[in-house]
N, C-alpha and C. Protein backbone atom coordinates (compact mmCIF):
# COMPACT_ATOMS: atom_id res chain seq x y z
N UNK A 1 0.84 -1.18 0.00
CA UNK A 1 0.00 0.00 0.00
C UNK A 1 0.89 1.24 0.00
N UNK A 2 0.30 1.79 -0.99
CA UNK A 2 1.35 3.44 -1.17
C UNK A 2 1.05 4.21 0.29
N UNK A 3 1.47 4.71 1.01
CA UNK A 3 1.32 5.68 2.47
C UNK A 3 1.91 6.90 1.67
N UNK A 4 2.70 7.28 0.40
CA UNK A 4 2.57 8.81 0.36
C UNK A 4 1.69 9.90 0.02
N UNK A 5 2.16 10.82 0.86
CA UNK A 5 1.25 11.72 0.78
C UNK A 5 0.82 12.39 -0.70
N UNK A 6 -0.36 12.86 -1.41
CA UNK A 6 -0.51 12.84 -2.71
C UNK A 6 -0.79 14.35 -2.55
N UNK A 7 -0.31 15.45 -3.05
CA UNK A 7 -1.00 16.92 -3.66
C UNK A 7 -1.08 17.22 -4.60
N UNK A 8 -2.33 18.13 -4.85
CA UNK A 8 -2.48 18.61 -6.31
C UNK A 8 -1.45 19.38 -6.24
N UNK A 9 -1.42 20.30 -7.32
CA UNK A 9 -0.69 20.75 -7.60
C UNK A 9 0.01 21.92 -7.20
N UNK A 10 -1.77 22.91 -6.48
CA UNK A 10 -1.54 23.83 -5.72
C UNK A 10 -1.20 23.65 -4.74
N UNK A 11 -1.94 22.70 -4.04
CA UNK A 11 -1.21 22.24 -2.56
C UNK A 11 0.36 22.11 -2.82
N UNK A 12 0.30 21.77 -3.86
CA UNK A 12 2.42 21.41 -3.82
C UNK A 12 2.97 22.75 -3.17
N UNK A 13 2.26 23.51 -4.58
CA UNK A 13 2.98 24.79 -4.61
C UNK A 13 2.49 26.04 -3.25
N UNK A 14 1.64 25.45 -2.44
CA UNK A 14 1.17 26.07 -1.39
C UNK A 14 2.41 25.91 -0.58
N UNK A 15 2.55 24.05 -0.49
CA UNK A 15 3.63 23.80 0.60
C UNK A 15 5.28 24.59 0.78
N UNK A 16 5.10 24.85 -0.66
CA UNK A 16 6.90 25.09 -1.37
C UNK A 16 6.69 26.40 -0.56
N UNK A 17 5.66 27.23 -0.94
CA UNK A 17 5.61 28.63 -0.49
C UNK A 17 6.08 28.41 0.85
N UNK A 18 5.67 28.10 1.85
CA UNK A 18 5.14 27.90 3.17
C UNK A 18 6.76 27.87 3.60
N UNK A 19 7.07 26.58 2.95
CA UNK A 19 8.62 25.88 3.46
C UNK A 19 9.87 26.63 2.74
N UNK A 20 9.64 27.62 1.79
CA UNK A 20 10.69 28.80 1.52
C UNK A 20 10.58 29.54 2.44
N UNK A 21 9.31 30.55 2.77
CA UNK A 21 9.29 31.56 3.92
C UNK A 21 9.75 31.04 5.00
N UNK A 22 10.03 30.07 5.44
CA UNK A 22 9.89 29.29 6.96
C UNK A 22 11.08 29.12 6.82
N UNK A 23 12.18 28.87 5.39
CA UNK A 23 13.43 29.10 5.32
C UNK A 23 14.05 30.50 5.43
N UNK A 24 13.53 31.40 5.03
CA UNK A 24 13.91 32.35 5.09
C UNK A 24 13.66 33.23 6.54
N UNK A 25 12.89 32.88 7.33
CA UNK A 25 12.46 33.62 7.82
C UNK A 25 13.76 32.91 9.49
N UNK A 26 14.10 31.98 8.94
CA UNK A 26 15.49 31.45 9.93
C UNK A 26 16.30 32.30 9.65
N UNK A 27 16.69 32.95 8.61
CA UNK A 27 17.97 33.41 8.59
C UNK A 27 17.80 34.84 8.26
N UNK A 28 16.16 35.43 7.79
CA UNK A 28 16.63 37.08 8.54
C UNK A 28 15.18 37.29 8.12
N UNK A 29 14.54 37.23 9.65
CA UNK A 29 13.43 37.26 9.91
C UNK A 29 12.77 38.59 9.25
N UNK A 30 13.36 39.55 9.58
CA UNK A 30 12.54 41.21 9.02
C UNK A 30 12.58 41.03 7.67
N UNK A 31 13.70 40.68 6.80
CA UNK A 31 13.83 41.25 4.90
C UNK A 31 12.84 40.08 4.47
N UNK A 32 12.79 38.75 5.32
CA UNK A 32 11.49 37.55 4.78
C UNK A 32 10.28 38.14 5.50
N UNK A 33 10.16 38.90 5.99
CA UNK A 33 8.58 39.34 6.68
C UNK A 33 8.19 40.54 5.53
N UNK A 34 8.96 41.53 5.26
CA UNK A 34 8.85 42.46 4.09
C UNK A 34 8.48 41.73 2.72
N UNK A 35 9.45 41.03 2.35
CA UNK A 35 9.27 40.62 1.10
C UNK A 35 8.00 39.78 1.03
N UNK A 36 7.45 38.93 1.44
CA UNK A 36 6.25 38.26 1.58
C UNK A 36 5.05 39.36 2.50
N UNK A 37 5.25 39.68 3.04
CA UNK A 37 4.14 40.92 3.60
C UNK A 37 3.81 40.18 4.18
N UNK A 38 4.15 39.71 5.82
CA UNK A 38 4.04 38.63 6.28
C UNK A 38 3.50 39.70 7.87
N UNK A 39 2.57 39.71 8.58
CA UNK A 39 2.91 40.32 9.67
C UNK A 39 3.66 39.50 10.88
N UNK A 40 3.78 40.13 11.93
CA UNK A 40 4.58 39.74 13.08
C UNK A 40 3.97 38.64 13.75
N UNK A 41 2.86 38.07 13.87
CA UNK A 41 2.11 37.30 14.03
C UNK A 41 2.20 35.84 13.16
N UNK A 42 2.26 36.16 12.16
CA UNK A 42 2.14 35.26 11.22
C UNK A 42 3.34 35.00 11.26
N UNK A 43 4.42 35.99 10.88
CA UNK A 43 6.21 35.27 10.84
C UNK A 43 6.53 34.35 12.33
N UNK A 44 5.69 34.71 13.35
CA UNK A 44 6.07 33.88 14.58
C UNK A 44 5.65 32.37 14.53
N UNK A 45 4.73 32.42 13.88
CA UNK A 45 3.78 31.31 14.17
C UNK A 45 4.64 30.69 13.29
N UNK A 46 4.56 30.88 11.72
CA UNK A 46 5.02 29.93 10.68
C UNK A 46 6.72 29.44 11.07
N UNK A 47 7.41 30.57 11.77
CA UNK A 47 8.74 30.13 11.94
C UNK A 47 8.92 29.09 13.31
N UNK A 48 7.88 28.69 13.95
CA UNK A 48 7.96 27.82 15.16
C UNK A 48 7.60 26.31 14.88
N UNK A 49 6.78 26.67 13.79
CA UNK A 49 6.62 25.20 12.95
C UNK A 49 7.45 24.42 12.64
N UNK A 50 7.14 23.18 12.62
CA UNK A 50 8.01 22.05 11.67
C UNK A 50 8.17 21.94 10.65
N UNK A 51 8.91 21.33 9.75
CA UNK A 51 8.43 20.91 8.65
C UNK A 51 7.60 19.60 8.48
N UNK A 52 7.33 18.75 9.27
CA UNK A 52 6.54 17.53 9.07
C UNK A 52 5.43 18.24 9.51
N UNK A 53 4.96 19.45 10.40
CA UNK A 53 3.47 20.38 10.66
C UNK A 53 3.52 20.86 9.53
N UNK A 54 4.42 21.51 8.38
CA UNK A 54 4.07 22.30 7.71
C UNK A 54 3.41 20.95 6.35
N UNK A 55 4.22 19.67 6.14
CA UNK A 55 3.96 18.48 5.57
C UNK A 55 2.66 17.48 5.63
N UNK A 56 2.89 17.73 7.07
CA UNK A 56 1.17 17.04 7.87
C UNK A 56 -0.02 18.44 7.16
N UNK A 57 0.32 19.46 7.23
CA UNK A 57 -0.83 20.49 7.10
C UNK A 57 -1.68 20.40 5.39
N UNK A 58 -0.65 20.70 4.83
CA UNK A 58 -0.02 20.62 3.04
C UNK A 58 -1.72 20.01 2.54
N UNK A 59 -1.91 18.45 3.29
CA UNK A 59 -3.35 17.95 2.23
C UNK A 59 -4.32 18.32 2.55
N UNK A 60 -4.34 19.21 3.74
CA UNK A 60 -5.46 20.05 4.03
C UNK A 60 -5.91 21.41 3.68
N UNK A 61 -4.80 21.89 2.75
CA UNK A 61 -4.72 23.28 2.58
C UNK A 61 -5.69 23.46 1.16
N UNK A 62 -6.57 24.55 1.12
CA UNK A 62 -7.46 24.88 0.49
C UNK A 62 -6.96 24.32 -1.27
N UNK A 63 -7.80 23.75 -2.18
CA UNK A 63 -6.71 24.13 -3.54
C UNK A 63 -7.37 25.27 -4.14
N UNK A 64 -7.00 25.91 -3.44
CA UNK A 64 -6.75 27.67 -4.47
C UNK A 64 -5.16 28.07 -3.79
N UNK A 65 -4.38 28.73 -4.57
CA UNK A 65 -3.16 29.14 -3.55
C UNK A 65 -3.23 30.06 -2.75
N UNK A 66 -2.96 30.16 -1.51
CA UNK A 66 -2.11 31.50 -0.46
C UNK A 66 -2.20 32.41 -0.73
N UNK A 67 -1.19 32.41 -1.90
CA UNK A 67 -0.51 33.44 -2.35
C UNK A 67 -0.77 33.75 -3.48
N UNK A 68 -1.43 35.37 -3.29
CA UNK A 68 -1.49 36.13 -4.93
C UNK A 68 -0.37 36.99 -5.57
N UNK A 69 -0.43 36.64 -7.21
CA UNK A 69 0.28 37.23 -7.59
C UNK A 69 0.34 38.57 -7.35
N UNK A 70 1.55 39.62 -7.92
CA UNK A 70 1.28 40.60 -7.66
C UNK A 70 0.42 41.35 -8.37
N UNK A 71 -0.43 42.53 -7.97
CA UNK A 71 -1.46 43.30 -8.81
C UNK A 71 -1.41 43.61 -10.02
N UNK A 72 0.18 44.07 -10.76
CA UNK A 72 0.21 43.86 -11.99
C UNK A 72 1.05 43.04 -13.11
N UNK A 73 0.88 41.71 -12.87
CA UNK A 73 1.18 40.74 -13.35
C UNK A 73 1.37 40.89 -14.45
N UNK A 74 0.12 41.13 -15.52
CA UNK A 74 0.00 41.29 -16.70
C UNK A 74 1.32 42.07 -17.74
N UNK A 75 1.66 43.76 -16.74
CA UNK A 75 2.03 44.50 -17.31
C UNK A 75 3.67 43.93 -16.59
N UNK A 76 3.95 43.04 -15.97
CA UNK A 76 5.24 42.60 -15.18
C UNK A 76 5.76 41.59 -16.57
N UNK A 77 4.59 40.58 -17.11
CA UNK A 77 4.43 39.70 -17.96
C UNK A 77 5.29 39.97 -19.21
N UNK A 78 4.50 41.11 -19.41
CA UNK A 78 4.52 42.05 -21.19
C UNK A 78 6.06 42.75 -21.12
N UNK A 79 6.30 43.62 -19.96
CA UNK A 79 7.77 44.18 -20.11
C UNK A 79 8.72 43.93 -20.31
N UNK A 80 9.61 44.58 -21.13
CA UNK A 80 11.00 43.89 -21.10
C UNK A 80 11.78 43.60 -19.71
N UNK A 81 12.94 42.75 -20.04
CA UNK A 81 13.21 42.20 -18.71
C UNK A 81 13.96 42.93 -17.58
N UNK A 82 14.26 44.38 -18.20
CA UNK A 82 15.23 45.60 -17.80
C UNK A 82 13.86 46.27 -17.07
N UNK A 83 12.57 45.97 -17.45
CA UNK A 83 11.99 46.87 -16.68
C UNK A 83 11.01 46.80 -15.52
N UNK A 84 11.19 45.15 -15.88
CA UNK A 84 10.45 44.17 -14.78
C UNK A 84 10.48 43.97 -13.43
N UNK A 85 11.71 44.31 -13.19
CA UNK A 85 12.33 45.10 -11.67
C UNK A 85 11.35 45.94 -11.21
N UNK A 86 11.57 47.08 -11.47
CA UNK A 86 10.37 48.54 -11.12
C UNK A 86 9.06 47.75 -11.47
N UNK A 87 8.74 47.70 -12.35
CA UNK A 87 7.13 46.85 -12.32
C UNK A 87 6.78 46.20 -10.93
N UNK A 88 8.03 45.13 -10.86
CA UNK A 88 7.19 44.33 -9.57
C UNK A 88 7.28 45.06 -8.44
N UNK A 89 8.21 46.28 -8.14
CA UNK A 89 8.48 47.03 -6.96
C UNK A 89 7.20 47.52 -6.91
N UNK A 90 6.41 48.16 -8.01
CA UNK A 90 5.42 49.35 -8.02
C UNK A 90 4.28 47.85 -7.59
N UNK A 91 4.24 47.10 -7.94
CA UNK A 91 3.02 46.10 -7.96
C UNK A 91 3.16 45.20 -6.50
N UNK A 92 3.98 45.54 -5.93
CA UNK A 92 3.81 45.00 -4.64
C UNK A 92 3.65 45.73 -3.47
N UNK A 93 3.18 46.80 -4.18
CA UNK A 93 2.35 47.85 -3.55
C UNK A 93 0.94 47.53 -3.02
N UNK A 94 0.67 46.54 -3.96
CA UNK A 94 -0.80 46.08 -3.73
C UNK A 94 -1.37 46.26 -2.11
N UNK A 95 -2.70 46.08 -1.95
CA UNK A 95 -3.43 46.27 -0.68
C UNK A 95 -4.02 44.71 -0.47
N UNK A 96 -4.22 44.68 0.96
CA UNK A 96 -5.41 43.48 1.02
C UNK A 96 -6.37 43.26 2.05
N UNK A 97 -7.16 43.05 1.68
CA UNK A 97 -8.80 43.45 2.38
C UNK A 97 -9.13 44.65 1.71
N UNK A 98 -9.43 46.04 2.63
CA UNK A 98 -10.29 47.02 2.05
C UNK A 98 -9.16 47.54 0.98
N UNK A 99 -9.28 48.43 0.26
CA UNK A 99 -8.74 49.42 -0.63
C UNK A 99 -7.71 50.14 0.35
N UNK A 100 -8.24 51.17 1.13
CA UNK A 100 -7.33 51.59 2.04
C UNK A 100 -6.76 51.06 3.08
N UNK A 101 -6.58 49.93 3.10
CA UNK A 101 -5.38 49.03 3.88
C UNK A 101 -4.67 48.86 3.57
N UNK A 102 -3.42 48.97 3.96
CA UNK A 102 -1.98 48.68 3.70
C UNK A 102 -1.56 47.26 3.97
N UNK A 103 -0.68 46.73 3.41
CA UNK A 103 -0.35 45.88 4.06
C UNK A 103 0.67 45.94 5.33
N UNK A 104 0.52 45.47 6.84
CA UNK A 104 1.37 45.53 7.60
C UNK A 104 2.97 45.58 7.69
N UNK A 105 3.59 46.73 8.15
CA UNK A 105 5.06 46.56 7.72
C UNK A 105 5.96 46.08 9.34
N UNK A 106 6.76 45.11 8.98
CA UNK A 106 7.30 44.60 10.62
C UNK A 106 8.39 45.59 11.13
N UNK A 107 8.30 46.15 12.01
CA UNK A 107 9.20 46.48 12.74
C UNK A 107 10.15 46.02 13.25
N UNK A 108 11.38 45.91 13.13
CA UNK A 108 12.88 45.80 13.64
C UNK A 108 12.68 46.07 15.51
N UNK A 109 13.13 45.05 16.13
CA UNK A 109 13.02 45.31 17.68
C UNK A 109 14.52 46.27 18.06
């Protein structure tokens, strides 16, 4: 009897997400809390985890992904590759929940 664990595809790519940040967030907690827009809450929790919790979790996780692209994908897509830099800077500007919400920025202790 096969015992491995089976994910679609998003779940894969849910897990990968999960278990990069959780790498990164070992070795410099603030620039992986920025770059993912992660608040202080959330970087605590995910970095106390396992990886067999983050493995055990994985076939339960919704299949839609986590994580959205950034707001302007499209025009990140289309640009040349010299200009794709600034694109994604300006597009990870994005908000989430209302319009005028920011996303949370972590503070340095």
């Amino acid at each position: 009897m096969d015992s491995a664990i089976h994910l679609t595809d998003v779940q894969q790519l849910n897990l990968q997400f999960l278990l990069t940040i959780q790498a990164g967030l070992r070795q410099n907690r603030i620039a992986t809390s920025y770059k993912f827009h992660l608040d202080p809450d959330c970087a605590a929790l995910l970095s106390t985890m396992s990886v067999s919790d983050l493995v055990a979790l994985a076939p339960s996780l919704p299949h839609e992904s986590l994580f959205l692209p950034i707001g302007n994908l499209p025009a990140v897509l289309a640009a040349p590759a010299g200009l794709a830099v600034t694109l994604c800077r300006v597009g990870a500007s994005r908000t989430v929940g209302k319009a005028d919400q920011p996303l949370p920025i972590v503070q340095s202790n």
